[in-house]
N, C-alpha and C. Protein backbone atom coordinates (compact mmCIF):
# COMPACT_ATOMS: atom_id res chain seq x y z
N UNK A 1 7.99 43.74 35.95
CA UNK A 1 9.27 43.32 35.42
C UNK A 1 9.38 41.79 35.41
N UNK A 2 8.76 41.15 36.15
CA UNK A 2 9.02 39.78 36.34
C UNK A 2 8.18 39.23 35.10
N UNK A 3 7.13 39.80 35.08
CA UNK A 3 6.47 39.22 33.82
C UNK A 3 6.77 39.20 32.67
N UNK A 4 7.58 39.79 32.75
CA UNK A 4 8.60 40.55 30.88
C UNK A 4 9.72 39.54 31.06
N UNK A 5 10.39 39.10 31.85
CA UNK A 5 11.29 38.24 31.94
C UNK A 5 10.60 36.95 31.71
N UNK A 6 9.26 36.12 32.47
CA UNK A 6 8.64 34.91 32.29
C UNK A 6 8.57 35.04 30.82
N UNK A 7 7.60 36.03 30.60
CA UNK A 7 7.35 36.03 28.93
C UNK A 7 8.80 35.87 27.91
N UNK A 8 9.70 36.69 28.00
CA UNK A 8 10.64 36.09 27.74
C UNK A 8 11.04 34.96 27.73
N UNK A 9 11.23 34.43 28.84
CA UNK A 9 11.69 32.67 28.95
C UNK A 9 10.88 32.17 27.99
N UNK A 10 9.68 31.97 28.49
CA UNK A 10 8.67 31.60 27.65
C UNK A 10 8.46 31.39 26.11
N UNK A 11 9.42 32.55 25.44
CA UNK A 11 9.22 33.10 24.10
C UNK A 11 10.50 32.19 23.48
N UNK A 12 11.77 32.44 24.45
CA UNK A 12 12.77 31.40 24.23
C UNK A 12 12.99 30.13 24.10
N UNK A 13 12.46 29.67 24.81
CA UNK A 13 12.15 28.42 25.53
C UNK A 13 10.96 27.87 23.86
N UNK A 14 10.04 28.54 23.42
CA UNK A 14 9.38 28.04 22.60
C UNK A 14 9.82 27.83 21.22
N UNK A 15 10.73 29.28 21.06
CA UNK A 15 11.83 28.94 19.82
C UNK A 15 12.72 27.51 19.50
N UNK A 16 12.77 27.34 21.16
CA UNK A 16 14.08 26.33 21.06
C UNK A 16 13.21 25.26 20.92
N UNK A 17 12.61 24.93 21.37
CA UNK A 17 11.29 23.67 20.92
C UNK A 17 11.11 23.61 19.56
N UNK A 18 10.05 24.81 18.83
CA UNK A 18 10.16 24.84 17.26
C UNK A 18 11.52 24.32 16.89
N UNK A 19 12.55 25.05 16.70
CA UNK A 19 13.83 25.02 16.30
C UNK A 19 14.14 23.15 16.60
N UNK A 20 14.55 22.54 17.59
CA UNK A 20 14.16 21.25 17.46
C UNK A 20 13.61 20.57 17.05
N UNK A 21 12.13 20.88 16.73
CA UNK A 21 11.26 20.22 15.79
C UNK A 21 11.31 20.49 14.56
N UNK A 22 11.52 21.46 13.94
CA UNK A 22 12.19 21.47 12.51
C UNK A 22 13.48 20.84 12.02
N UNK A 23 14.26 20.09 12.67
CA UNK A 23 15.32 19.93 12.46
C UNK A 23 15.42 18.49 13.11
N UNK A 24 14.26 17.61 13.14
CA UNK A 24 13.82 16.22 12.64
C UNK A 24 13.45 15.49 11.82
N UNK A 25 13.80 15.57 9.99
CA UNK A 25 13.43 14.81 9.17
C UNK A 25 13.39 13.40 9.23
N UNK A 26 14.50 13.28 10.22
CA UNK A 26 14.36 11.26 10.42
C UNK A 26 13.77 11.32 11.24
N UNK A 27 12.41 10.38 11.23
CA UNK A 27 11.43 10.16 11.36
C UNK A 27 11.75 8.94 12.45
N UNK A 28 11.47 8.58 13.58
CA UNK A 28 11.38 7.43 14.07
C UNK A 28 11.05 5.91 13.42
N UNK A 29 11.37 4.87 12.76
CA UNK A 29 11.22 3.92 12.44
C UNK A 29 11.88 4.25 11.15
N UNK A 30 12.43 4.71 10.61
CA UNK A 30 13.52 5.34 9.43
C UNK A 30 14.44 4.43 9.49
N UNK A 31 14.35 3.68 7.71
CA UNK A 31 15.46 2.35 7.85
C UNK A 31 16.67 3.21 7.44
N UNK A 32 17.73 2.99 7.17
CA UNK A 32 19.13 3.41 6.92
C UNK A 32 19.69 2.56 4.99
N UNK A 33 19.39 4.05 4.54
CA UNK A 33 19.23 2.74 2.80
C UNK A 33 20.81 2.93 1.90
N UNK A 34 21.71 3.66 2.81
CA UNK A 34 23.03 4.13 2.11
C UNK A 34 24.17 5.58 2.95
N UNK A 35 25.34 4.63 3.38
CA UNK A 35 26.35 5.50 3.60
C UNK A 35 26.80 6.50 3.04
N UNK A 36 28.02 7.60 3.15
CA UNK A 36 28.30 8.13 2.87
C UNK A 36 29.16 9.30 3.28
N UNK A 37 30.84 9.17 2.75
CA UNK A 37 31.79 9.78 3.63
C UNK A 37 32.44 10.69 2.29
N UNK A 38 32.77 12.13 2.63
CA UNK A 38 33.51 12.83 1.44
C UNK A 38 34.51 14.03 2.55
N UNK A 39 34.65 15.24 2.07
CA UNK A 39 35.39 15.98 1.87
C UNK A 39 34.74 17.21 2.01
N UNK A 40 35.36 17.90 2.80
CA UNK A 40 34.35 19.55 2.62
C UNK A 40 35.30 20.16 2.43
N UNK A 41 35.88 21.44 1.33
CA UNK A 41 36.68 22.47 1.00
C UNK A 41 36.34 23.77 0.79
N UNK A 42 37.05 24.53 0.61
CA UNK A 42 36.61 25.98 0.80
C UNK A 42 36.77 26.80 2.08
N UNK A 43 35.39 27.67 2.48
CA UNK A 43 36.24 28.27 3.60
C UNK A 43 36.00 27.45 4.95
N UNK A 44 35.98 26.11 4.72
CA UNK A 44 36.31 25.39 5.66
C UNK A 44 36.46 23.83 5.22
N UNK A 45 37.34 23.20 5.83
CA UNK A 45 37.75 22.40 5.37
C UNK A 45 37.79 21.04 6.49
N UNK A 46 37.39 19.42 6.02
CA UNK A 46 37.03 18.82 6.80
C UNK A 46 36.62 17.54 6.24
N UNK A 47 35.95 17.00 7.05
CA UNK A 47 35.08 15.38 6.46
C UNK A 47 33.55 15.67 7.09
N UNK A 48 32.97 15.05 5.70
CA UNK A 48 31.69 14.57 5.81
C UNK A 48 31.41 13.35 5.84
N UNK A 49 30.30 13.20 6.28
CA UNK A 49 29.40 11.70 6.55
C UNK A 49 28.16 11.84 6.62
N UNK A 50 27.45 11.55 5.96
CA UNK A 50 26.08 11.51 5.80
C UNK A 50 25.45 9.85 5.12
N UNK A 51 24.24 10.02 6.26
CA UNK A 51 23.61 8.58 6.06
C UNK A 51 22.08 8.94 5.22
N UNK A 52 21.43 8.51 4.31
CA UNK A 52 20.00 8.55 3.97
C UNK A 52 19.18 7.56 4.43
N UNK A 53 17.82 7.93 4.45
CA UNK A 53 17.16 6.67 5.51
C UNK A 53 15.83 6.87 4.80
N UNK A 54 15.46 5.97 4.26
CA UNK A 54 13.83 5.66 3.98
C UNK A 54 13.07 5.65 5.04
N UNK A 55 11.82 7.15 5.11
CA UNK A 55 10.81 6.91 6.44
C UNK A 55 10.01 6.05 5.64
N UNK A 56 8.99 5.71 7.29
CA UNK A 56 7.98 4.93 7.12
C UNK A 56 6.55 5.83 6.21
N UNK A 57 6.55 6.96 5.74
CA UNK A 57 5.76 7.68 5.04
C UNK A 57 6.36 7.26 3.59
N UNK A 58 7.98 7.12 3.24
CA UNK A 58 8.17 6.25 2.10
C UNK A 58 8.97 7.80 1.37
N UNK A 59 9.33 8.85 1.79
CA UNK A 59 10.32 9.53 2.12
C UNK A 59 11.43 9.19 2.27
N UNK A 60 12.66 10.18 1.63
CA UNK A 60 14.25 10.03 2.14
C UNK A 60 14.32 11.30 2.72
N UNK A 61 15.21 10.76 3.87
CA UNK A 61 16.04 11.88 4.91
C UNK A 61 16.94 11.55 4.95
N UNK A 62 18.30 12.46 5.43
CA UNK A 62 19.48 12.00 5.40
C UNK A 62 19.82 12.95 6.60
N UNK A 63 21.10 12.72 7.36
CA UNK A 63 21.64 13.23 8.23
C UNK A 63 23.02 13.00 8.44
N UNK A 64 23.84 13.65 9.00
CA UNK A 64 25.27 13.47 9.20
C UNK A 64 25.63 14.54 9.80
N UNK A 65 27.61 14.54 9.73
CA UNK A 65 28.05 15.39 10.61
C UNK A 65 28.98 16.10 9.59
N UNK A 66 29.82 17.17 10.25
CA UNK A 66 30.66 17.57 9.65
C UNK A 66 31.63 17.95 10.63
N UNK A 67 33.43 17.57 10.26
CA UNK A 67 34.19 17.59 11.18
C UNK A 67 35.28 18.57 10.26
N UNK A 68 35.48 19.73 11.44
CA UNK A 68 36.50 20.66 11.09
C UNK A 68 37.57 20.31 11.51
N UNK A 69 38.45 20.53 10.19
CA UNK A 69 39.88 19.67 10.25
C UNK A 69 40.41 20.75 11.04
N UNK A 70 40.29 21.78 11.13
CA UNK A 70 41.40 23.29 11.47
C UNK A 70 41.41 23.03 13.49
N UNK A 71 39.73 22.92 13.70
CA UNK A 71 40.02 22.35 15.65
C UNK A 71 38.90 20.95 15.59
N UNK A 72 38.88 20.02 14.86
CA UNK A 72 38.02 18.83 15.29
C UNK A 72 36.71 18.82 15.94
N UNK A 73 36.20 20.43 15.54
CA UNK A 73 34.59 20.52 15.89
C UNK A 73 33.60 19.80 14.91
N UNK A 74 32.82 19.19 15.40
CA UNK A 74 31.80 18.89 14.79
C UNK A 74 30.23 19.41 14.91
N UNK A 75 29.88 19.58 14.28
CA UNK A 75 28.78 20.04 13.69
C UNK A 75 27.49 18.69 13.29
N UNK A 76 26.36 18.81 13.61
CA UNK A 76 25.15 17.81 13.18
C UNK A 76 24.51 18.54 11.83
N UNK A 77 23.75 17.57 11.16
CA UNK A 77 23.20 18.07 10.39
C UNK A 77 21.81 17.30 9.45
N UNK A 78 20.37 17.69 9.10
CA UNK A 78 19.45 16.55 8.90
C UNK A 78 18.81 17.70 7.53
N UNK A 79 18.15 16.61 6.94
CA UNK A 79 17.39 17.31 5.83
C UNK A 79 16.55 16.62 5.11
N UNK A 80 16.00 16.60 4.22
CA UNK A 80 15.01 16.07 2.88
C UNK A 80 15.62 15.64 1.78
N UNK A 81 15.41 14.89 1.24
CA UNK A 81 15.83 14.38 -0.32
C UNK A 81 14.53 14.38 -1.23
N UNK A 82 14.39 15.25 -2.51
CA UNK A 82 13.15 15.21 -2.75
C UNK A 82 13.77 15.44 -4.38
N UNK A 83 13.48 13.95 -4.95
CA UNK A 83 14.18 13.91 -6.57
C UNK A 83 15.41 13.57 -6.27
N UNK A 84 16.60 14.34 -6.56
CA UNK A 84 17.93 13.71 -6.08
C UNK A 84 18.80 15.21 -5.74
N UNK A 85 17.97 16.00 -5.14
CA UNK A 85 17.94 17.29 -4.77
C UNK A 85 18.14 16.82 -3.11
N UNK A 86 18.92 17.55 -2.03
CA UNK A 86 19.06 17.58 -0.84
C UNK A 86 19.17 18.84 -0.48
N UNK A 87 18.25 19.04 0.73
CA UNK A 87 18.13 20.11 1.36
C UNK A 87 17.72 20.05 2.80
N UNK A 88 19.18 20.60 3.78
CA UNK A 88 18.85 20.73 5.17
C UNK A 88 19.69 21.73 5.92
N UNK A 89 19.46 21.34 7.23
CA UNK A 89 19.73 22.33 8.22
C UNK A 89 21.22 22.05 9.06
N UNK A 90 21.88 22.91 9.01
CA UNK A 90 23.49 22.45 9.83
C UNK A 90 22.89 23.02 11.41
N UNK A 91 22.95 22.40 12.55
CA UNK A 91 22.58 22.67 14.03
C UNK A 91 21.13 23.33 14.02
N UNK A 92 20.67 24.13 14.89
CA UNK A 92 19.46 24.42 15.23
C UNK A 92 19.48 25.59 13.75
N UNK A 93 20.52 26.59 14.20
CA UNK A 93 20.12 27.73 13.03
C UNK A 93 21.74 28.16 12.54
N UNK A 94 22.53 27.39 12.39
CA UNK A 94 23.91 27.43 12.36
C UNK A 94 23.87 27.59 10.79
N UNK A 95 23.46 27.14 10.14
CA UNK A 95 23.66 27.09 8.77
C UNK A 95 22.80 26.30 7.53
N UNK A 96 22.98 26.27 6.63
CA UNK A 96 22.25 25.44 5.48
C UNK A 96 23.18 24.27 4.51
N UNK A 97 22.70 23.08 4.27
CA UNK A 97 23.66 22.45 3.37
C UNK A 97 22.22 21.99 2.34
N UNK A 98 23.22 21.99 1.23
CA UNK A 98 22.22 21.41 0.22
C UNK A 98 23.20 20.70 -0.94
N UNK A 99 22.47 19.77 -1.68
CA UNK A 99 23.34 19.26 -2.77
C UNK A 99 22.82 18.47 -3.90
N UNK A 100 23.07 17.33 -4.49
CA UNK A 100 22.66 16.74 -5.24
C UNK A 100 23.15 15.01 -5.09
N UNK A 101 22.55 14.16 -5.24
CA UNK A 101 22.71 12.74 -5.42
C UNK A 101 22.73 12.71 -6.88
N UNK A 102 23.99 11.78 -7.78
CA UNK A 102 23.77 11.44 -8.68
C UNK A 102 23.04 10.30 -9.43
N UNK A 103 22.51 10.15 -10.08
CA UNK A 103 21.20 8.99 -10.73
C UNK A 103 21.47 7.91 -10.51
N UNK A 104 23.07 7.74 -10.43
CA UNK A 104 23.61 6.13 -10.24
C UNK A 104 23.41 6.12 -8.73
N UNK A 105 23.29 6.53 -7.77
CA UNK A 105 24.05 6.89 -6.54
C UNK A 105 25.59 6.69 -6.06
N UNK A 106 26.18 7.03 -7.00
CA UNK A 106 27.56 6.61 -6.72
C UNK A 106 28.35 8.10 -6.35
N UNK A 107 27.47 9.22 -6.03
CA UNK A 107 28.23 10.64 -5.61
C UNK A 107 27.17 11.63 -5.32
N UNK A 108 27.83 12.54 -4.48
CA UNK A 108 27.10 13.23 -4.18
C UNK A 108 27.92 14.62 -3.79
N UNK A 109 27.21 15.71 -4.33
CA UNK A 109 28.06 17.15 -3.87
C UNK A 109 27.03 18.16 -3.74
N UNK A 110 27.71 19.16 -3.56
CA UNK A 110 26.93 19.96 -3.30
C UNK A 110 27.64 21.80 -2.19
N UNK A 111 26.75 22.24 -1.50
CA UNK A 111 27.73 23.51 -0.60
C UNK A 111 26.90 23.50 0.10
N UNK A 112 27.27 24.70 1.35
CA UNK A 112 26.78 24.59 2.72
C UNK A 112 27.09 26.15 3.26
N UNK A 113 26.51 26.68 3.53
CA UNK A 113 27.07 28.13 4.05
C UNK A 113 26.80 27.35 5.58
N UNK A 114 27.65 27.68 6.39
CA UNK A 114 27.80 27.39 8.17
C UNK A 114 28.77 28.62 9.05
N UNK A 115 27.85 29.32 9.76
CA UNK A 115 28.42 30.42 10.29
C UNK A 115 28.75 31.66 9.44
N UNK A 116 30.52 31.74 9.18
CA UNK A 116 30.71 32.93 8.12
C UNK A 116 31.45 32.10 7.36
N UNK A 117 31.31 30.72 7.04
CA UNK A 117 31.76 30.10 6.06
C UNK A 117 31.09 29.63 4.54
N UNK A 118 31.36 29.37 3.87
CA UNK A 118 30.98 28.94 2.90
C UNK A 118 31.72 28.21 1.81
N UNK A 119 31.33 26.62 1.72
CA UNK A 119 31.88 25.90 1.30
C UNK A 119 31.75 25.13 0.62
N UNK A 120 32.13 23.96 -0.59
CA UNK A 120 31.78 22.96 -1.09
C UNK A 120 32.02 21.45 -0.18
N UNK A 121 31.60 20.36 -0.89
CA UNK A 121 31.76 19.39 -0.29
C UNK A 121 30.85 18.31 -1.28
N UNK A 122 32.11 16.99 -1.42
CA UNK A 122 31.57 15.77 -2.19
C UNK A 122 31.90 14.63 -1.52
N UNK A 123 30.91 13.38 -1.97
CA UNK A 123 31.26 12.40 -0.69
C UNK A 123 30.94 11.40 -1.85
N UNK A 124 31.10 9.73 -1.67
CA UNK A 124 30.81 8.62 -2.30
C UNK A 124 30.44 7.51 -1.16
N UNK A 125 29.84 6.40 -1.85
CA UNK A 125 29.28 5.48 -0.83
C UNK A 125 30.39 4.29 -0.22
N UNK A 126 30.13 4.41 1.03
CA UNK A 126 30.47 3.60 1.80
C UNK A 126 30.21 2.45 2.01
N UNK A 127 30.79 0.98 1.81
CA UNK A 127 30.24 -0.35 1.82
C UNK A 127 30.78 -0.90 2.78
């Protein structure tokens, strides 16, 4: 019995590692190339902020938070920019956000399923 429990830990414990390591697109030495604060609506409602960051591989990542207006929880969140396509992860396995940057960079939208929600959300740059 004890060994079914170690193995367990073990099995947990390794998820949560993976699960952390997937959910590092910013890269250590990642400059910061553009702000970004909007609006989340639908079945949840709130503010976004998301930053994009040029890695040193010459890659965009972006990351931010999301704050529920209904109790002031916040939520983390990191992903890929690949074209002007965004795609990432809300907490370890909490949810998905994805969206689009427009050509100018002057907007950005997109949705997010998080928990049993599902929502839109648009943001513009911050100077």
């Amino acid at each position: 019995m004890k060994n079914a429990v170690r193995i367990l830990l073990v099995m947990c414990l390794g998820l949560a590692l993976a699960g952390c390591a997937s959910m590092n697109p910013v890269s250590d030495g990642s400059q910061p190339v553009g702000n970004y604060q909007g609006q989340v609506q639908g079945g949840m409602n709130g503010s976004i902020q998301l930053t994009l960051f040029q890695t040193p591989a010459g890659d965009t990542a972006f990351s931010g938070q999301l704050v529920d207006a209904a109790n002031g929880a916040v939520s983390n969140f990191e992903g890929t920019v690949i074209g002007n396509s965004l795609n990432g992860k809300i907490g370890l396995v909490l949810g998905t956000i994805d969206g689009q940057l427009s050509a100018d960079g002057s907007r950005m939208s997109g949705s997010l399923k998080f928990a049993q929600f599902n929502a839109t959300w648009s943001a513009s740059p911050q100077f």
